[in-house]
PDB file of N, CA and C in Angstrom:
ATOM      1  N   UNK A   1     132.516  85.145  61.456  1.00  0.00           N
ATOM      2  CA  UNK A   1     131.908  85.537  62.709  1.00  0.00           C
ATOM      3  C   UNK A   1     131.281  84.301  63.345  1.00  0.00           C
ATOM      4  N   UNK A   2     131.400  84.500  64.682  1.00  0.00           N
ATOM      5  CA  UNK A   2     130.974  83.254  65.583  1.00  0.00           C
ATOM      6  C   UNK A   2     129.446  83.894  66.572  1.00  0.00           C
ATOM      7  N   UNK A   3     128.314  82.791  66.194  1.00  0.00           N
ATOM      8  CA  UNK A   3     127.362  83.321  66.931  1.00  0.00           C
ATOM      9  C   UNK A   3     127.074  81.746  67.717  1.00  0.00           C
ATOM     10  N   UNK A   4     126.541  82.924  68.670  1.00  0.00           N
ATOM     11  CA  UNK A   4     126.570  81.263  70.187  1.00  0.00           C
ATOM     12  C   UNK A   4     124.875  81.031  70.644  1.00  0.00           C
ATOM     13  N   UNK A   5     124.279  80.048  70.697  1.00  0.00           N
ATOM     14  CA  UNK A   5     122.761  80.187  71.970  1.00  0.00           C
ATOM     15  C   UNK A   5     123.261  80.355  73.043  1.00  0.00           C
ATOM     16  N   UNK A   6     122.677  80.840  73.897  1.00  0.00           N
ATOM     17  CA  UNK A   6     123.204  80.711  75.649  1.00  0.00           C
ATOM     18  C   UNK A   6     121.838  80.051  76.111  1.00  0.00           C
ATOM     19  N   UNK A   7     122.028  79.418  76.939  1.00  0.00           N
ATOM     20  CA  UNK A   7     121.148  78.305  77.604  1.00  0.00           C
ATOM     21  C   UNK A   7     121.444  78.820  79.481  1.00  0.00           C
ATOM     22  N   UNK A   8     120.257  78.832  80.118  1.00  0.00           N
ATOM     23  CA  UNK A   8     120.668  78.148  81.581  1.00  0.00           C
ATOM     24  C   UNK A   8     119.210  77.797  82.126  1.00  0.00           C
ATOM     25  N   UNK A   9     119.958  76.087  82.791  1.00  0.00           N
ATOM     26  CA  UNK A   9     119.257  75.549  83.160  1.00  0.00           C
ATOM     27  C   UNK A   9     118.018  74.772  81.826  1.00  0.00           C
ATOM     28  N   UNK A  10     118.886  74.725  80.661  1.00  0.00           N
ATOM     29  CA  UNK A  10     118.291  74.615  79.420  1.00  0.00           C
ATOM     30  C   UNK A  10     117.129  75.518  79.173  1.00  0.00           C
ATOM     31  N   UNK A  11     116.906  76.372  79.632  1.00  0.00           N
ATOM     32  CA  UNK A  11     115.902  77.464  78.746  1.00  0.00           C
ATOM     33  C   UNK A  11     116.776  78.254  77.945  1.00  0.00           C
ATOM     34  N   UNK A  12     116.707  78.805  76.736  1.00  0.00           N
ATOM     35  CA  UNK A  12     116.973  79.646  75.877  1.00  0.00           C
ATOM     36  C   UNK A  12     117.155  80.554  76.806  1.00  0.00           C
ATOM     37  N   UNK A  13     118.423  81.678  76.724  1.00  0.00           N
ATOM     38  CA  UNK A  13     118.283  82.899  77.374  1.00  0.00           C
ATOM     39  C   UNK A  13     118.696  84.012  76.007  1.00  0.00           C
ATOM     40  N   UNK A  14     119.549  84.134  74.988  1.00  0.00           N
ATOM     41  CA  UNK A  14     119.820  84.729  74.225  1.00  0.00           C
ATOM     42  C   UNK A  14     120.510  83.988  72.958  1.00  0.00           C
ATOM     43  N   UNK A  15     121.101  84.465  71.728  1.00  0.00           N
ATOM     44  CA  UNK A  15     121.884  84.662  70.881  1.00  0.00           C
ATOM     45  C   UNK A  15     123.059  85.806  70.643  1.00  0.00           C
ATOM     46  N   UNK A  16     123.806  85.415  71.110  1.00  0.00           N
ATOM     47  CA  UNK A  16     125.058  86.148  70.597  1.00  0.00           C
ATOM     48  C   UNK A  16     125.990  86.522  70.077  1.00  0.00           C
ATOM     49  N   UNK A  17     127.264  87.043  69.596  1.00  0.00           N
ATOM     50  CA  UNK A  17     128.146  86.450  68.867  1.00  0.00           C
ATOM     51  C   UNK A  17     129.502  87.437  69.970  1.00  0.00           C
ATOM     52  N   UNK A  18     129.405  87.260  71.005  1.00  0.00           N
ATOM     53  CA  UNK A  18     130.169  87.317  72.134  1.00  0.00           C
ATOM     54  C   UNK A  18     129.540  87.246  73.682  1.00  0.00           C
ATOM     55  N   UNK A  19     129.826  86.061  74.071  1.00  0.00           N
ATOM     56  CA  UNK A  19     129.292  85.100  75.114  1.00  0.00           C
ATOM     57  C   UNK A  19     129.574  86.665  76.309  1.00  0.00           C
ATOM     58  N   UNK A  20     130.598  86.765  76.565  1.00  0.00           N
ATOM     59  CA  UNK A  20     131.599  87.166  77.671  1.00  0.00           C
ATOM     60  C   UNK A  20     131.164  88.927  77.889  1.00  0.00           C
ATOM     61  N   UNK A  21     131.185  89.415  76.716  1.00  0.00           N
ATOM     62  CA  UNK A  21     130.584  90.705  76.890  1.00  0.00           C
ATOM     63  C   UNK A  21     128.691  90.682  77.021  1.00  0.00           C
ATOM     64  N   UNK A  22     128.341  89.568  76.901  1.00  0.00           N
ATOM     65  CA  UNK A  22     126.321  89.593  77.395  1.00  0.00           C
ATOM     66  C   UNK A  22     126.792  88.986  78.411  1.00  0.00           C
ATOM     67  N   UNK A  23     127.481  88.544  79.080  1.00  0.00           N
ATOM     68  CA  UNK A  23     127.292  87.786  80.546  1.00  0.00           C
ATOM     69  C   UNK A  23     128.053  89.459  81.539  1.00  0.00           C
ATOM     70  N   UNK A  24     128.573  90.075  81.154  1.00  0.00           N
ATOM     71  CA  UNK A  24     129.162  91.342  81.766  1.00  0.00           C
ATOM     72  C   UNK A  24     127.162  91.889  81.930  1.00  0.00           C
ATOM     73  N   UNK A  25     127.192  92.053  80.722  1.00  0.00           N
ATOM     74  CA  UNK A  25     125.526  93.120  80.844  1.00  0.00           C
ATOM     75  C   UNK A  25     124.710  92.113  81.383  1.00  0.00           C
ATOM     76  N   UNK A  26     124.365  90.953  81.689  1.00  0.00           N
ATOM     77  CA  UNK A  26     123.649  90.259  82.074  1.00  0.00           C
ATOM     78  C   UNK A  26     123.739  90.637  83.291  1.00  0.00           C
ATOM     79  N   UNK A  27     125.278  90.223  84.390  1.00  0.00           N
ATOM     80  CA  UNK A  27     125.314  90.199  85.617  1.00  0.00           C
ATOM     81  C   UNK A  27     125.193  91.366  86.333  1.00  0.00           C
ATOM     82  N   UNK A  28     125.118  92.821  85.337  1.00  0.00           N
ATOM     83  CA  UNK A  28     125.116  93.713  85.909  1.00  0.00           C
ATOM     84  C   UNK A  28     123.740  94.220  85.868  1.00  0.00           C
ATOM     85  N   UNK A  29     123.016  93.920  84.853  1.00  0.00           N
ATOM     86  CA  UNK A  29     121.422  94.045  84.603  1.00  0.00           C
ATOM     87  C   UNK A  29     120.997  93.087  86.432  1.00  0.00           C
ATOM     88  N   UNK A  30     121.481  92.159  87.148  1.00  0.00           N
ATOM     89  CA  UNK A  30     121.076  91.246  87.917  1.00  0.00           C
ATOM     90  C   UNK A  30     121.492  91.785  88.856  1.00  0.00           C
ATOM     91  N   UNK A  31     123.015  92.703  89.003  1.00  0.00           N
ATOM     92  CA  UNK A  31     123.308  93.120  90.534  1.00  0.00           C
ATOM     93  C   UNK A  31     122.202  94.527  90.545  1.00  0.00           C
ATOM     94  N   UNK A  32     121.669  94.813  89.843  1.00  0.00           N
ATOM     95  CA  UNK A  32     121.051  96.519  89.698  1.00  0.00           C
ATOM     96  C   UNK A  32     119.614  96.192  90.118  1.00  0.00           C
ATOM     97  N   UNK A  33     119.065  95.112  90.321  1.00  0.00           N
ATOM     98  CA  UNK A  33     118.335  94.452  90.942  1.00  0.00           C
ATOM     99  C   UNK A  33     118.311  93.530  91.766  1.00  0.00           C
ATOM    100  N   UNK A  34     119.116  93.714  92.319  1.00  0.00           N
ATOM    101  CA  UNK A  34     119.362  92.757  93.492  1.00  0.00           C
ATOM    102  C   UNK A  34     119.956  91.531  93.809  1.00  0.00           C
ATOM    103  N   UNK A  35     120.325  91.135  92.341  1.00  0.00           N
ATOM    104  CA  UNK A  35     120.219  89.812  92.667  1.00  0.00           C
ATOM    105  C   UNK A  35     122.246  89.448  92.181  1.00  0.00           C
ATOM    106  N   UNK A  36     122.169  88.009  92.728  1.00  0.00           N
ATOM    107  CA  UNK A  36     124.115  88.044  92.709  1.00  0.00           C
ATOM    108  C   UNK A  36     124.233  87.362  91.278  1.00  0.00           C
ATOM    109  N   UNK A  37     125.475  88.042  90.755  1.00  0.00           N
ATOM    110  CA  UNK A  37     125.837  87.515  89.273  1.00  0.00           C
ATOM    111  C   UNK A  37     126.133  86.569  89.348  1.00  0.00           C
ATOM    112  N   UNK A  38     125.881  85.985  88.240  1.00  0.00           N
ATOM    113  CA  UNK A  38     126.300  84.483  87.418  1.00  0.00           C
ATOM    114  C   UNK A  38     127.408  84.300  86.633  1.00  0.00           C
ATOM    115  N   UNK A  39     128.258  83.183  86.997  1.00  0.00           N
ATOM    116  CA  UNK A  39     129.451  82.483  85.987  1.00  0.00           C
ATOM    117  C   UNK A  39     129.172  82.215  84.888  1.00  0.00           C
ATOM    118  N   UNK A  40     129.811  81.870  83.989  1.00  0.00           N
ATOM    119  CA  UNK A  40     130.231  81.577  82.594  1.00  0.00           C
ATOM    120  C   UNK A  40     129.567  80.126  82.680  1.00  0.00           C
ATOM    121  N   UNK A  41     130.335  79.112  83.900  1.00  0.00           N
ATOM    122  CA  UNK A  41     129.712  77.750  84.111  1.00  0.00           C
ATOM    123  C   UNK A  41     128.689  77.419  84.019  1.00  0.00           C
ATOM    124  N   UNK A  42     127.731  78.563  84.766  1.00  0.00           N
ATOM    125  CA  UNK A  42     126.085  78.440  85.011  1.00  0.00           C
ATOM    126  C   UNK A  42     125.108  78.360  83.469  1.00  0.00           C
ATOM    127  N   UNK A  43     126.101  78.693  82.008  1.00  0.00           N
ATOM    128  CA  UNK A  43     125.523  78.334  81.309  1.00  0.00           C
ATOM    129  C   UNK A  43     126.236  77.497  80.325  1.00  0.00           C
ATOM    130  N   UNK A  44     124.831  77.206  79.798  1.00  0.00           N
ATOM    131  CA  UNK A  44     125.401  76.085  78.164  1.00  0.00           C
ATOM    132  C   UNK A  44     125.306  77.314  76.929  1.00  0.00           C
ATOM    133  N   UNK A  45     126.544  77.167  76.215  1.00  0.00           N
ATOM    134  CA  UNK A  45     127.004  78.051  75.264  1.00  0.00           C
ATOM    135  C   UNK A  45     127.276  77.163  73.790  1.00  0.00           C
ATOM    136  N   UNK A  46     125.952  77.092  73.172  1.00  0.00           N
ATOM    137  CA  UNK A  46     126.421  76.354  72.018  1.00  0.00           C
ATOM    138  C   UNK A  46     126.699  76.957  70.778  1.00  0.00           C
ATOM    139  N   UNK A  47     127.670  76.897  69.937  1.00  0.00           N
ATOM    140  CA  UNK A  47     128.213  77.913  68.341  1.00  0.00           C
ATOM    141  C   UNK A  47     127.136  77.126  67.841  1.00  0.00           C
ATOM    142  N   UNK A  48     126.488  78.489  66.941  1.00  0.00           N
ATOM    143  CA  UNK A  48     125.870  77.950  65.662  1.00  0.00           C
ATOM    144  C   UNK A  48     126.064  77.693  64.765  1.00  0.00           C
ATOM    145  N   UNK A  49     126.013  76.860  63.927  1.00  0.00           N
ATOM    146  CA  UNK A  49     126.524  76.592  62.226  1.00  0.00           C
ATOM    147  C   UNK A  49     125.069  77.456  61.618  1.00  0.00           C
ATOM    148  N   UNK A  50     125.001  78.617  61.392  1.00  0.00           N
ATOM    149  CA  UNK A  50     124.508  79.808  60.498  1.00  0.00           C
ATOM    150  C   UNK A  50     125.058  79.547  58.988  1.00  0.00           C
ATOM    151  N   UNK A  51     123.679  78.700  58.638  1.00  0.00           N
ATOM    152  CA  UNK A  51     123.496  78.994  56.908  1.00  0.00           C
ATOM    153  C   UNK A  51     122.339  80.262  56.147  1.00  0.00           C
ATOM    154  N   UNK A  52     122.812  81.539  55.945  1.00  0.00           N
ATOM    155  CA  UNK A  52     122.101  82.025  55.217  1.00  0.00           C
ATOM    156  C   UNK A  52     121.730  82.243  53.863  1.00  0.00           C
ATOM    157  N   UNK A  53     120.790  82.987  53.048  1.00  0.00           N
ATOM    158  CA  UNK A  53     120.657  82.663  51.672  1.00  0.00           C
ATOM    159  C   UNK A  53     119.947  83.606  51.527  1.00  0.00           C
ATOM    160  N   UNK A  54     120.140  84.445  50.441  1.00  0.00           N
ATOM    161  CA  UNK A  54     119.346  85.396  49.860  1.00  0.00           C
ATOM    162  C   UNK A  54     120.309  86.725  49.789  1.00  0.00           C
ATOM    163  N   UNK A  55     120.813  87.245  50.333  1.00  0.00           N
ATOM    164  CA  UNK A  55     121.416  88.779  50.409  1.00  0.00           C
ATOM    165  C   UNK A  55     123.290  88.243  49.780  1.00  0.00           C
ATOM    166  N   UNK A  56     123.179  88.010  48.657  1.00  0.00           N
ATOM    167  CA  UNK A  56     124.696  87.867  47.909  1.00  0.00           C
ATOM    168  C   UNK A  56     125.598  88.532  49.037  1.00  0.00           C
ATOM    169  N   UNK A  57     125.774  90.284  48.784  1.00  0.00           N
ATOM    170  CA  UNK A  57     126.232  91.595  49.105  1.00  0.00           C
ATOM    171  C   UNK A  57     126.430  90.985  50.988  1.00  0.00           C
ATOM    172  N   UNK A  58     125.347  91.034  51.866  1.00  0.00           N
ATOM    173  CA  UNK A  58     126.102  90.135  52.663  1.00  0.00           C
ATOM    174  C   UNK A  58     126.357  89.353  53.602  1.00  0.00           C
ATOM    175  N   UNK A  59     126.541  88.130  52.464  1.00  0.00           N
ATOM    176  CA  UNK A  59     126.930  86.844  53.146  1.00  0.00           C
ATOM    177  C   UNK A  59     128.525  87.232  52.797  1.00  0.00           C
ATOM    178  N   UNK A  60     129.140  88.116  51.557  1.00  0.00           N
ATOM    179  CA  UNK A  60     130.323  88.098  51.260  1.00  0.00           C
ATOM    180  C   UNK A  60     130.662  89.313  52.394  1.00  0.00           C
ATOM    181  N   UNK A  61     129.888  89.926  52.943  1.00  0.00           N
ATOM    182  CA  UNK A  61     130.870  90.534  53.756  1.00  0.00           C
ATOM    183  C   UNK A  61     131.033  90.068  54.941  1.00  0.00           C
ATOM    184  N   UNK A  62     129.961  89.214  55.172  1.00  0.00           N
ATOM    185  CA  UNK A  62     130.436  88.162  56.510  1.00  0.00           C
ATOM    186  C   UNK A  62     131.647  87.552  56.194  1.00  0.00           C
ATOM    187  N   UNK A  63     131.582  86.847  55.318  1.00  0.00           N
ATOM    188  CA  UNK A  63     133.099  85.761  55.111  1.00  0.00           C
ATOM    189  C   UNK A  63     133.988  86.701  55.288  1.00  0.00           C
ATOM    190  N   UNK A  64     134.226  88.010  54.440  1.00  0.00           N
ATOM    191  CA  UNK A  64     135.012  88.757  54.402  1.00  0.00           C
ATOM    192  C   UNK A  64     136.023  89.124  56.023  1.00  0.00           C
ATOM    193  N   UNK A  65     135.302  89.403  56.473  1.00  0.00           N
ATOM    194  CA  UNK A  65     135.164  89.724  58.654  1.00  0.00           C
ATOM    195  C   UNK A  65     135.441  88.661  59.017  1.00  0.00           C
ATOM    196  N   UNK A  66     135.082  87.497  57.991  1.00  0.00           N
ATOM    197  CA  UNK A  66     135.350  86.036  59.745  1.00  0.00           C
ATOM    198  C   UNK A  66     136.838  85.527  59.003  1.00  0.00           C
ATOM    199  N   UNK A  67     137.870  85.723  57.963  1.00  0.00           N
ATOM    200  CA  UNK A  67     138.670  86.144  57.837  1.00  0.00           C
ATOM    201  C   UNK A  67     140.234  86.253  58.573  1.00  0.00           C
TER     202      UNK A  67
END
């Protein structure tokens, strides 16, 4: 599994692990208030390298899924 930061304008805006479906709920959370949606461009989308430790049961079912 792939998890991303989303950035705009370098502030933190979320964590995700699908950019494209939070920018759908984002822009529509923004037209429902008024305001005009945002591109994909308008942010910085960086993958995380996610090291966890402690839960055996699952980290193996992550690997298992990213697969």
């Amino acid at each position: 599994m792939k998890i991303y930061n989303v950035f705009y304008e370098g502030h933190y805006e979320c964590t995700t692990n699908n950019f494209k479906k939070w920018l759908k709920e984002h822009n529509a959370r923004r037209i429902s208030e008024g305001n005009e949606k945002e591109d994909a461009d308008d942010f910085d989308v960086e993958e995380l390298n996610l090291i966890l430790y402690g839960d055996k049961k699952w980290a193996e079912n992550i690997s298992t899924k990213a697969k």
